[in-house]
C-alpha atoms as a PDB file:
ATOM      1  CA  UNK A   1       0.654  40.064 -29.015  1.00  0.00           C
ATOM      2  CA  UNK A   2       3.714  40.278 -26.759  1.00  0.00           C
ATOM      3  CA  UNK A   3       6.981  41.620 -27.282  1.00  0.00           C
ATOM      4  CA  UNK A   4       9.981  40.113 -25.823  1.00  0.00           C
ATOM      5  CA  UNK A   5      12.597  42.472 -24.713  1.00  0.00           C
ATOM      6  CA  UNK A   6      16.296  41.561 -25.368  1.00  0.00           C
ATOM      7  CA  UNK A   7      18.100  40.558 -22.325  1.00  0.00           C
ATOM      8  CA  UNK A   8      20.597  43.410 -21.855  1.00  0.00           C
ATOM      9  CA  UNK A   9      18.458  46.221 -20.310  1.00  0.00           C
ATOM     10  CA  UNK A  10      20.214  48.729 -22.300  1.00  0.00           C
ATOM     11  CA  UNK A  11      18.094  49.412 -25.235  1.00  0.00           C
ATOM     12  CA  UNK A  12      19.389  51.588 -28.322  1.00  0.00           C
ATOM     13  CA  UNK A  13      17.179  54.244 -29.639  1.00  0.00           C
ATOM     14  CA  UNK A  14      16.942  52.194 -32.991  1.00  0.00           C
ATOM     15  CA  UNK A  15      15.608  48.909 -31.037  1.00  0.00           C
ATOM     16  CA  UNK A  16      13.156  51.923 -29.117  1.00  0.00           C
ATOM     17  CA  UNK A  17      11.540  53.171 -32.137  1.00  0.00           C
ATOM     18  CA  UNK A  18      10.577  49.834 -33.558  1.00  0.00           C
ATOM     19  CA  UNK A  19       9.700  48.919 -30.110  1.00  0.00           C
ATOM     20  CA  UNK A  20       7.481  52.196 -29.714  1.00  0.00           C
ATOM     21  CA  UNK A  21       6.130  51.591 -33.415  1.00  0.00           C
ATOM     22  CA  UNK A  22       5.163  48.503 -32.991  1.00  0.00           C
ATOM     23  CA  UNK A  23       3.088  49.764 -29.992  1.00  0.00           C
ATOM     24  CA  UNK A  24       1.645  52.700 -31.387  1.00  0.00           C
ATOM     25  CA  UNK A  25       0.416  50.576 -34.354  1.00  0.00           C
ATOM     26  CA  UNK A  26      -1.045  47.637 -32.197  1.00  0.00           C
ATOM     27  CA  UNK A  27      -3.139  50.637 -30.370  1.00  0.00           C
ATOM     28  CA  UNK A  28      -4.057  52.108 -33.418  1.00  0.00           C
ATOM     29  CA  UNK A  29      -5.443  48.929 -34.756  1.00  0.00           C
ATOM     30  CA  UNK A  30      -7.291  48.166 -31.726  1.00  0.00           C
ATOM     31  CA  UNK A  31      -8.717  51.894 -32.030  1.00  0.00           C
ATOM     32  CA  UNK A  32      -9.865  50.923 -34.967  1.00  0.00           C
ATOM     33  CA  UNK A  33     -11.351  47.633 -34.055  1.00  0.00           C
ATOM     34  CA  UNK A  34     -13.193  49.248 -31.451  1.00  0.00           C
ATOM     35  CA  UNK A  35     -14.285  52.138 -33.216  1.00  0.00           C
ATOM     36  CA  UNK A  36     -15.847  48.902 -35.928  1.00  0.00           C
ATOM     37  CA  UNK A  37     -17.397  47.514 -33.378  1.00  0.00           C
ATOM     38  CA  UNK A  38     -19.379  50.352 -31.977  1.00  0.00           C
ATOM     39  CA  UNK A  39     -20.541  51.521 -35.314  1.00  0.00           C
ATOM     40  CA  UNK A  40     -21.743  47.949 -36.592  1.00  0.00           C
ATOM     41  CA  UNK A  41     -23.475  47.779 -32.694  1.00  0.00           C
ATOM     42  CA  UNK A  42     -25.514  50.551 -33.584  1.00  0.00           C
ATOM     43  CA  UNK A  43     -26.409  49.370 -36.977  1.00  0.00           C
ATOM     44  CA  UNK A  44     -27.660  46.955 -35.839  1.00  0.00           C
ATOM     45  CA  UNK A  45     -29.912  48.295 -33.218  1.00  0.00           C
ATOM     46  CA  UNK A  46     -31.221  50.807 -35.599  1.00  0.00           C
ATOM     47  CA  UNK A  47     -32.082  47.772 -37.926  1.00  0.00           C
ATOM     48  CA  UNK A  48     -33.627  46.289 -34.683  1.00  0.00           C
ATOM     49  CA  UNK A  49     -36.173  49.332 -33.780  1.00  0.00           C
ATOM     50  CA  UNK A  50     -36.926  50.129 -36.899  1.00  0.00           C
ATOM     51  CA  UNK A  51     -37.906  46.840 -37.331  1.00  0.00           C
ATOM     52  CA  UNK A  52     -39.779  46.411 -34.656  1.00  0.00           C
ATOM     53  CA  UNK A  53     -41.814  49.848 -35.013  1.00  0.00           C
ATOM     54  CA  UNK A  54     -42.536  48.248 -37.954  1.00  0.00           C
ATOM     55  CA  UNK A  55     -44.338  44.870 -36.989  1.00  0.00           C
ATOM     56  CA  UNK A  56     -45.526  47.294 -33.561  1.00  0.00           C
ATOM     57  CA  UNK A  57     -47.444  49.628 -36.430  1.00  0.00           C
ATOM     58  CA  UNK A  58     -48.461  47.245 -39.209  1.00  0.00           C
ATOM     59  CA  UNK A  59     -51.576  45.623 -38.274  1.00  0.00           C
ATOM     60  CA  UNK A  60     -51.096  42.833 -40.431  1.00  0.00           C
ATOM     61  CA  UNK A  61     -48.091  41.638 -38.982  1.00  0.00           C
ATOM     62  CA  UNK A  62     -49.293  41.727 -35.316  1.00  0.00           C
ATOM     63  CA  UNK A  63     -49.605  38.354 -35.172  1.00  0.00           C
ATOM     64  CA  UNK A  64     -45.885  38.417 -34.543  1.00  0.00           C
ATOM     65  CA  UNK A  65     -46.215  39.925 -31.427  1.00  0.00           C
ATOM     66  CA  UNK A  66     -46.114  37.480 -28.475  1.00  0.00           C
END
């Protein structure tokens, strides 16, 4: 997302705070993304190893190991 700045350098402190909030909420919601992201990564290599201690111990599925 990118923010265009007005022309005139001079900003007022009302165009700075929704400036600044809009910032503070885009990094806040990338936090968040991120913080998703890591938590369904190690879901889902718990799932994995469990999974695969699993077929590794269960001698009836061995024939899935390659």
């Amino acid at each position: 997302m990118m923010v265009s700045l007005p022309r005139n350098p001079v900003v007022t402190l009302s165009e700075f705070s929704t400036l600044a909030s809009g910032a503070i909420v885009l990094i806040i919601f990338r936090i968040c993304c991120i913080q998703n992201y890591i938590q369904i990564k190690e879901d889902v290599e718990d799932i994995v190893t469990y999974q695969m201690e699993r077929i590794l111990n269960d001698p009836a599925m061995e024939y899935l190991i390659l």
